[in-house]
Protein backbone atom coordinates (compact mmCIF):
# COMPACT_ATOMS: atom_id res chain seq x y z
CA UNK A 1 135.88 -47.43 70.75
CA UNK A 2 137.59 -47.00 67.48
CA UNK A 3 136.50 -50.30 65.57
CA UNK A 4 138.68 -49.98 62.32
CA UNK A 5 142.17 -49.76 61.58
CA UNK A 6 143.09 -46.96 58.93
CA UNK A 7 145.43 -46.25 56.44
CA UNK A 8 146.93 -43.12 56.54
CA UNK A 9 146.95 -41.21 53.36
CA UNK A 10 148.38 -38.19 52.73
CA UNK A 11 147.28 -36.00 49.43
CA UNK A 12 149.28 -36.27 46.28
CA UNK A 13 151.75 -32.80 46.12
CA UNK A 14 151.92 -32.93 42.79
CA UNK A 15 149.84 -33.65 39.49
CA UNK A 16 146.72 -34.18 40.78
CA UNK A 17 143.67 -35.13 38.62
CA UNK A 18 141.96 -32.51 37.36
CA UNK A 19 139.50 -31.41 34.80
CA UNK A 20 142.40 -30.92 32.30
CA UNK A 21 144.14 -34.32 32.90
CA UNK A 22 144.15 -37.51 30.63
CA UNK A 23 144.61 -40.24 32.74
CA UNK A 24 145.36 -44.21 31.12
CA UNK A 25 144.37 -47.03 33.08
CA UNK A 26 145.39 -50.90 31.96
CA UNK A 27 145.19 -53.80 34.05
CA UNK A 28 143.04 -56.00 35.88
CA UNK A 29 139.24 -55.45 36.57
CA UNK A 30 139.39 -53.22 39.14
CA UNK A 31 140.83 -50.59 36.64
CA UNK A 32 137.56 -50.28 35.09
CA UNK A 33 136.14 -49.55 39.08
CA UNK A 34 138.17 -46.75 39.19
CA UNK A 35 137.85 -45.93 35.58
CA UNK A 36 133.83 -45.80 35.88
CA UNK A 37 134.36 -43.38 38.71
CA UNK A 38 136.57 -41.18 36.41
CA UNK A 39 133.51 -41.63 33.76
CA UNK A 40 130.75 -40.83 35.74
CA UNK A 41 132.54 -37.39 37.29
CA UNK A 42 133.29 -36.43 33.05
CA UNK A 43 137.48 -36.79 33.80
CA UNK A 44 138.98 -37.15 30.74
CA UNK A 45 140.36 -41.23 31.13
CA UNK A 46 140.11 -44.25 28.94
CA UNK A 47 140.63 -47.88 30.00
CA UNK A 48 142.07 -50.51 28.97
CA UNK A 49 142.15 -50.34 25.52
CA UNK A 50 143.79 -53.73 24.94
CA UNK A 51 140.34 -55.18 27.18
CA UNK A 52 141.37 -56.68 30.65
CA UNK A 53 145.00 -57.26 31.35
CA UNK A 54 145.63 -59.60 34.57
CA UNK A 55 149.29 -59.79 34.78
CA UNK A 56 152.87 -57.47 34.23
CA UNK A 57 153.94 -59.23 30.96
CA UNK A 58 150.65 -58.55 29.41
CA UNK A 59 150.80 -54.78 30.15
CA UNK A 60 154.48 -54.67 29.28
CA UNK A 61 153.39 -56.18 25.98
CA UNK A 62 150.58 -54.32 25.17
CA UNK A 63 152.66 -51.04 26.66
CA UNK A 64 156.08 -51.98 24.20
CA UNK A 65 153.76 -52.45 21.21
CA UNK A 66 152.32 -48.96 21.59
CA UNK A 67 155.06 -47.19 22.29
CA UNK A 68 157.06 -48.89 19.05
CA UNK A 69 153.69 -48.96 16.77
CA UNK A 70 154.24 -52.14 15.99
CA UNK A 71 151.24 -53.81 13.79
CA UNK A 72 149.51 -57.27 14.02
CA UNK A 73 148.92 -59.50 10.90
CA UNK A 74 146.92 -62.57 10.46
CA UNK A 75 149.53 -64.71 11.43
CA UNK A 76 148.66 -63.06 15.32
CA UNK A 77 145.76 -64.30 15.57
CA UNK A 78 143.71 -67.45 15.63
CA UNK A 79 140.47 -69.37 15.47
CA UNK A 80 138.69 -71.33 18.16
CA UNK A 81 134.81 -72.12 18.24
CA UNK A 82 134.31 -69.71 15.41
CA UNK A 83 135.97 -66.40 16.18
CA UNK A 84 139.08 -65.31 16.13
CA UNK A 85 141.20 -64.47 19.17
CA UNK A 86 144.46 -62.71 19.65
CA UNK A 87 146.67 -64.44 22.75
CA UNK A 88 147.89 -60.52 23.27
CA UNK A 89 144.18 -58.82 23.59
CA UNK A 90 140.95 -60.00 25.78
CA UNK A 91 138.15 -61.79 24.56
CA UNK A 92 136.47 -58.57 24.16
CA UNK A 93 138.27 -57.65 21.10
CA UNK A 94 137.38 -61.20 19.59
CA UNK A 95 135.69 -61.00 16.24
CA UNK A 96 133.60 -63.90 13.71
CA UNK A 97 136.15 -61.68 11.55
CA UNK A 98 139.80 -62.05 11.29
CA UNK A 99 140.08 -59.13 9.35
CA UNK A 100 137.93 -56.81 11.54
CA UNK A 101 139.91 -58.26 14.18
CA UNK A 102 143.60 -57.07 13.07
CA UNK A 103 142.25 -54.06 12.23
CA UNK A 104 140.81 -53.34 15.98
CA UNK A 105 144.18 -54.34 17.03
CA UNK A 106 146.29 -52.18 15.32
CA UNK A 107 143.91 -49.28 15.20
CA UNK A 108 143.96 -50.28 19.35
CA UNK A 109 147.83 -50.44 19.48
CA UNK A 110 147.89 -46.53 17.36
CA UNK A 111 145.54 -45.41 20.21
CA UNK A 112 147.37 -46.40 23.17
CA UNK A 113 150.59 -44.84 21.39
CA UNK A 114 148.33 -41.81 21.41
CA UNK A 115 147.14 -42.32 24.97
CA UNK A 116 150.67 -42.93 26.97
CA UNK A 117 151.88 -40.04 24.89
CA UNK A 118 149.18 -37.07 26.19
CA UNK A 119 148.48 -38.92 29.62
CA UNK A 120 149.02 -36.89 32.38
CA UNK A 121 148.57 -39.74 35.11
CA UNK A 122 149.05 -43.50 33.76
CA UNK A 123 147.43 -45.79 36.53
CA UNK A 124 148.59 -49.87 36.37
CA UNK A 125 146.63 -52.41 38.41
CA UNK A 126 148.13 -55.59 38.63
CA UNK A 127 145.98 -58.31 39.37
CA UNK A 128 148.10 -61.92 39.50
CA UNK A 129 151.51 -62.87 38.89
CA UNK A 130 150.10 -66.41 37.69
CA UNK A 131 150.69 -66.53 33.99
CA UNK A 132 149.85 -69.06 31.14
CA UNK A 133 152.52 -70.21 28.71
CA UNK A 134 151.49 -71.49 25.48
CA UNK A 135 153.23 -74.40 24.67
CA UNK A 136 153.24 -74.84 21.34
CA UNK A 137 154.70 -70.95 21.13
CA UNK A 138 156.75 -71.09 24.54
CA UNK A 139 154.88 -67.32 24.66
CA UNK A 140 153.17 -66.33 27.97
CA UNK A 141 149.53 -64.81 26.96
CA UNK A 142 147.26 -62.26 28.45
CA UNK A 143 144.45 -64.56 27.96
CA UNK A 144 143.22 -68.05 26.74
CA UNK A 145 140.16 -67.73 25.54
CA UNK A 146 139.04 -70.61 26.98
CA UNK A 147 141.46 -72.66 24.73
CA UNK A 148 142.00 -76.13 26.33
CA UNK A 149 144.21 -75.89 29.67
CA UNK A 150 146.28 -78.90 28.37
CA UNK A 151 147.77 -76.08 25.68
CA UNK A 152 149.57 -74.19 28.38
CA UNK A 153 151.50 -74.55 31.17
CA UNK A 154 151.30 -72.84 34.64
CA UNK A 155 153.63 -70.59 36.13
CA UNK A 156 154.30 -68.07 38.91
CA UNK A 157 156.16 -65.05 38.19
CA UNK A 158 159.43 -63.98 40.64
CA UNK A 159 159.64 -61.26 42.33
CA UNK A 160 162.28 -60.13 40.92
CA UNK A 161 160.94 -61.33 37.66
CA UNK A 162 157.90 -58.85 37.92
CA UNK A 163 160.21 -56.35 38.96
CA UNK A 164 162.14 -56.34 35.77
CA UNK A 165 158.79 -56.09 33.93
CA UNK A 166 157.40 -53.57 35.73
CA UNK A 167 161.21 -51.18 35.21
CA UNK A 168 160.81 -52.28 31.02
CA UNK A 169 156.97 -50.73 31.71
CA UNK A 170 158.07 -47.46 33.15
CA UNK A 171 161.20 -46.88 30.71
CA UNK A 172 158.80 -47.84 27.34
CA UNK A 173 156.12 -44.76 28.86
CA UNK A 174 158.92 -42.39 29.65
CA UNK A 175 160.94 -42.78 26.15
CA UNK A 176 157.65 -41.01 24.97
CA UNK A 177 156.02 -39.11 28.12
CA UNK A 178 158.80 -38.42 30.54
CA UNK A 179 156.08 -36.24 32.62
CA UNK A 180 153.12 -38.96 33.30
CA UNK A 181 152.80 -39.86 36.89
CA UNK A 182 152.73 -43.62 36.88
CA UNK A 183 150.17 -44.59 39.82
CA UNK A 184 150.40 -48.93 40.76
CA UNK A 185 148.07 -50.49 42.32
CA UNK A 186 147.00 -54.22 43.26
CA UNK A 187 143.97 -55.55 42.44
CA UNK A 188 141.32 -56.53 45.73
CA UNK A 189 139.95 -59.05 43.37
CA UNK A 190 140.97 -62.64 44.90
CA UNK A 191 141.68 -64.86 42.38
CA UNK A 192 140.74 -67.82 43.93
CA UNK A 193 140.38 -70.30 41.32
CA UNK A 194 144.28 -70.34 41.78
CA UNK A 195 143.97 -71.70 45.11
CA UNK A 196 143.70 -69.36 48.41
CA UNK A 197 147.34 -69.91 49.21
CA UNK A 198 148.02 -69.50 45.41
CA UNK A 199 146.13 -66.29 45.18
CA UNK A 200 148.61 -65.00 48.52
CA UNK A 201 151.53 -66.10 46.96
CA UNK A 202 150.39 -64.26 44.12
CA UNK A 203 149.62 -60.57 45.57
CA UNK A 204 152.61 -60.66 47.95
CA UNK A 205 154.98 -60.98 45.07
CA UNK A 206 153.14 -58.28 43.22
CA UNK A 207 153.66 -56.07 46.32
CA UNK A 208 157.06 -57.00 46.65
CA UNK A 209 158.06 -56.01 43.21
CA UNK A 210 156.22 -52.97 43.33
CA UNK A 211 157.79 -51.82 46.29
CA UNK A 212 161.24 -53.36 44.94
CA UNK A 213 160.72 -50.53 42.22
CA UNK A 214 159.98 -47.73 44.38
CA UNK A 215 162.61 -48.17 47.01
CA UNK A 216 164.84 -47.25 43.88
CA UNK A 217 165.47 -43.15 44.24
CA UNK A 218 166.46 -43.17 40.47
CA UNK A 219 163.10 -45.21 38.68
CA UNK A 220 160.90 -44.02 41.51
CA UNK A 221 160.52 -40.32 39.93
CA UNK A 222 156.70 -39.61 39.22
CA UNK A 223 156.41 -44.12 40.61
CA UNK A 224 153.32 -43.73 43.14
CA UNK A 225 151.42 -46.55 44.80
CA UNK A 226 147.86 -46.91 45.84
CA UNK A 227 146.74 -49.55 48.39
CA UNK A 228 143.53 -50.70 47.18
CA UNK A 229 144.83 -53.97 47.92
CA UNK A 230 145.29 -53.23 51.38
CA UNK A 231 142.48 -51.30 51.71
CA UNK A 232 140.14 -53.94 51.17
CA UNK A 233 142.27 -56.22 53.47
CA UNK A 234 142.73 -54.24 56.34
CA UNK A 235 140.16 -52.14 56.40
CA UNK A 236 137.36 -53.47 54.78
CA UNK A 237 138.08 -56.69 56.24
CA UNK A 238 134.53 -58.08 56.48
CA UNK A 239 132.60 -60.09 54.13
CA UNK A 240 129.63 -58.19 54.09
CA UNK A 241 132.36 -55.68 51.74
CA UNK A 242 132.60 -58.20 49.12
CA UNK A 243 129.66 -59.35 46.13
CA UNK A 244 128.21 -62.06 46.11
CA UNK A 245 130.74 -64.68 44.66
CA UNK A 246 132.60 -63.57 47.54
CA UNK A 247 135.29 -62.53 45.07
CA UNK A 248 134.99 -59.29 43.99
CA UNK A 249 134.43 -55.97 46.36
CA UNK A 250 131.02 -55.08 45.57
CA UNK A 251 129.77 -51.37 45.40
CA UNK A 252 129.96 -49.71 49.13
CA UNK A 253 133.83 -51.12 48.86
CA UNK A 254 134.52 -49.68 45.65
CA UNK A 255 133.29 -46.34 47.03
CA UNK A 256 134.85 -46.45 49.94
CA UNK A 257 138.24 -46.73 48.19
CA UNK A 258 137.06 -44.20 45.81
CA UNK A 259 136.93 -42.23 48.43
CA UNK A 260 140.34 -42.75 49.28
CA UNK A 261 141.81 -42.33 46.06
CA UNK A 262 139.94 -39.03 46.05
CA UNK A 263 141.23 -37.92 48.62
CA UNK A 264 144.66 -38.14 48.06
CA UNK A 265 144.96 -38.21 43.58
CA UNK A 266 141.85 -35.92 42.98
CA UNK A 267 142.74 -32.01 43.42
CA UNK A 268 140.64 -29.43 45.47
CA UNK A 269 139.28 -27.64 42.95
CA UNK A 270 138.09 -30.78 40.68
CA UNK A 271 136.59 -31.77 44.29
CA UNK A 272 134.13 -29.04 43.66
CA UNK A 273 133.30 -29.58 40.33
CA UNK A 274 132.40 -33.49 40.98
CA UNK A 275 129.79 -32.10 42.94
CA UNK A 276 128.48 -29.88 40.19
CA UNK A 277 129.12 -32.92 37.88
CA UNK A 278 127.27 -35.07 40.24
CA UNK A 279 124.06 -32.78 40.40
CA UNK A 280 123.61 -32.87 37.19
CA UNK A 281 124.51 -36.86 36.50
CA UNK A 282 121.41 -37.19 39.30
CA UNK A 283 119.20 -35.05 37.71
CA UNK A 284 119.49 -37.10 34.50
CA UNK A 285 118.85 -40.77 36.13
CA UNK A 286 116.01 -38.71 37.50
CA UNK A 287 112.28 -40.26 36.51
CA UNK A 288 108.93 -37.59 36.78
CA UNK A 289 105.83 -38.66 37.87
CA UNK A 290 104.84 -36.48 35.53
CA UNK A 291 107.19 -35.48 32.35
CA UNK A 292 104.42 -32.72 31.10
CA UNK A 293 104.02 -30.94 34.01
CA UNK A 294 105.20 -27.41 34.57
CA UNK A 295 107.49 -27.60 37.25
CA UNK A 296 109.70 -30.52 35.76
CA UNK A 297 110.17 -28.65 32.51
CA UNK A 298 111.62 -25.72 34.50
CA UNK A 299 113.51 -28.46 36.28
CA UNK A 300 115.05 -29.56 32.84
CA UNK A 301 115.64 -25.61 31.84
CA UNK A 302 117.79 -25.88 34.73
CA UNK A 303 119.73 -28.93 34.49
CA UNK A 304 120.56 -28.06 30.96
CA UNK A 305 121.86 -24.17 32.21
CA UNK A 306 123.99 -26.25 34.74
CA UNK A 307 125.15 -28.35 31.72
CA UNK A 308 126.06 -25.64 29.52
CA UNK A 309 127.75 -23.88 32.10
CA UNK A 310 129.67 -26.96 32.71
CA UNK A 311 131.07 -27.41 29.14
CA UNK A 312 131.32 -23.68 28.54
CA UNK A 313 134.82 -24.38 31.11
CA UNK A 314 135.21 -28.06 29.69
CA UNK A 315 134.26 -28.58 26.10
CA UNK A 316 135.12 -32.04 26.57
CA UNK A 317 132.26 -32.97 29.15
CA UNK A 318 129.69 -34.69 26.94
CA UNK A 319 126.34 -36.01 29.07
């Protein structure tokens, strides 16, 4: 009895992740899932350099501002129970300092100029199309800092809406790195304080305008999608898959669509080096009964052979 449906995935014919790649990822949570996975096997990546970014407008902001340098001043940001926020950045960029707080933002905004510009694989996850406008600035922001709701109203993007967002995304990376592959993907997370319906309404339009891009043969050059989305829905469709808020996939699902993603983005050859990669990321967390003893100093001799070996190929792999 075959007790799973399965996606069928076919591997990625061209520019793979590899050992040499740079890959960008922005977006919503489940960026830094994948992201940690690119960490932990040494790939060259960075994430989200703007913090968490739930929805297109944010990464189409964040995305136009790197690509045409353009600076933040004091008048960008604000105070609100004693540090200072930008509505453009998340709350992990917040600083007691407004100063220290342009400064990370423009230093931020140089850095992701620098990052869509050498990527070799740019991966976007989306995670709602429910925005929040300020009203005082009629400006949607990427977050609220916990500023009172009452400041803001509502809204849920259009399809077609999103769409035109995610085109102005892919034209802004090209004008400067006409090569990246630009890999989509929806977020599994299930933002439910929007409501369950909310939250559905939500992904399906994200889907939709995804797929509105791609079924266009002249943007869909180097466009790819990923189905995490559906991967957690359709095949991981059990709650034993999810944490325990019942929200987010916890660890064996963001494996398993590791996994996945492997299989089809990561190339043969880097295949075999994970596994070198993951010896030796093992035989760090590893904890002696004894750290004096003979044999575990020959054991370290050879974990830091494998190491050197390692970054004698890759200069860049730092453990």
């Amino acid at each position: 009895m075959d007790l799973q449906t399965k996606i069928n995935f076919h591997e990625q014919s061209n520019n793979q992740i590899d050992y040499n790649s740079n890959v960008l990822l922005i977006g919503s949570c489940f960026s830094e899932n994948i992201g940690n996975k690119l960490e932990y096997f040494k790939f060259r990546n960075f994430q989200n350099p703007f913090g968490i970014l739930f929805h297109p407008f944010a990464i189409e902001c964040l995305i136009e501002n790197a690509v045409f340098n353009r600076n933040f001043s004091e008048k960008d940001v604000f105070i609100f129970n004693e540090i200072w926020h930008c509505f453009d950045a998340h709350s992990k960029l917040s600083s007691p300092s407004k100063k220290e707080l342009v400064d990370t933002l423009n230093n931020n905004i140089d850095l992701t100029h620098q990052l869509i510009n050498k990527s070799t694989q740019i991966i976007v996850t989306l995670g709602t199309a429910w925005v929040y406008r300020n009203i005082n600035t009629n400006q949607i922001v990427a977050n609220c800092h916990k500023v009172p709701q009452q400041q803001f109203i509502k809204e849920l993007l259009e399809v077609n809406t999103i769409h035109q967002s995610l085109t102005n995304i892919v034209e802004l990376i090209r004008s400067i790195n006409q090569y990246t592959s630009i890999i989509f993907t929806v977020s599994p997370v299930r933002h439910l304080k929007d409501g369950f319906i909310e939250n559905t309404q939500s992904k399906s339009h994200l889907i939709c305008a995804i797929h509105q891009l791609l079924s266009n043969s002249e943007e869909s050059r180097n466009l790819n999608y990923f189905p995490s989305y559906e991967i957690m829905m359709d095949e991981l469709r059990d709650y034993r898959f999810y944490a325990e808020d019942m929200i987010h996939p916890n660890r064996t699902a963001i494996n398993y669509i590791w996994e996945k993603f492997q299989s089809v983005w990561i190339s043969k050859d880097a295949s075999i080096m994970m596994d070198r990669v993951d010896a030796i990321q093992k035989g760090l967390q590893h904890k002696p009964f004894n750290p004096q003893s003979q044999s575990h100093q020959v054991f370290l001799q050879k974990l830091e052979a494998l190491k050197e070996q390692l970054q004698s190929q890759f200069p860049h792999i730092v453990f």
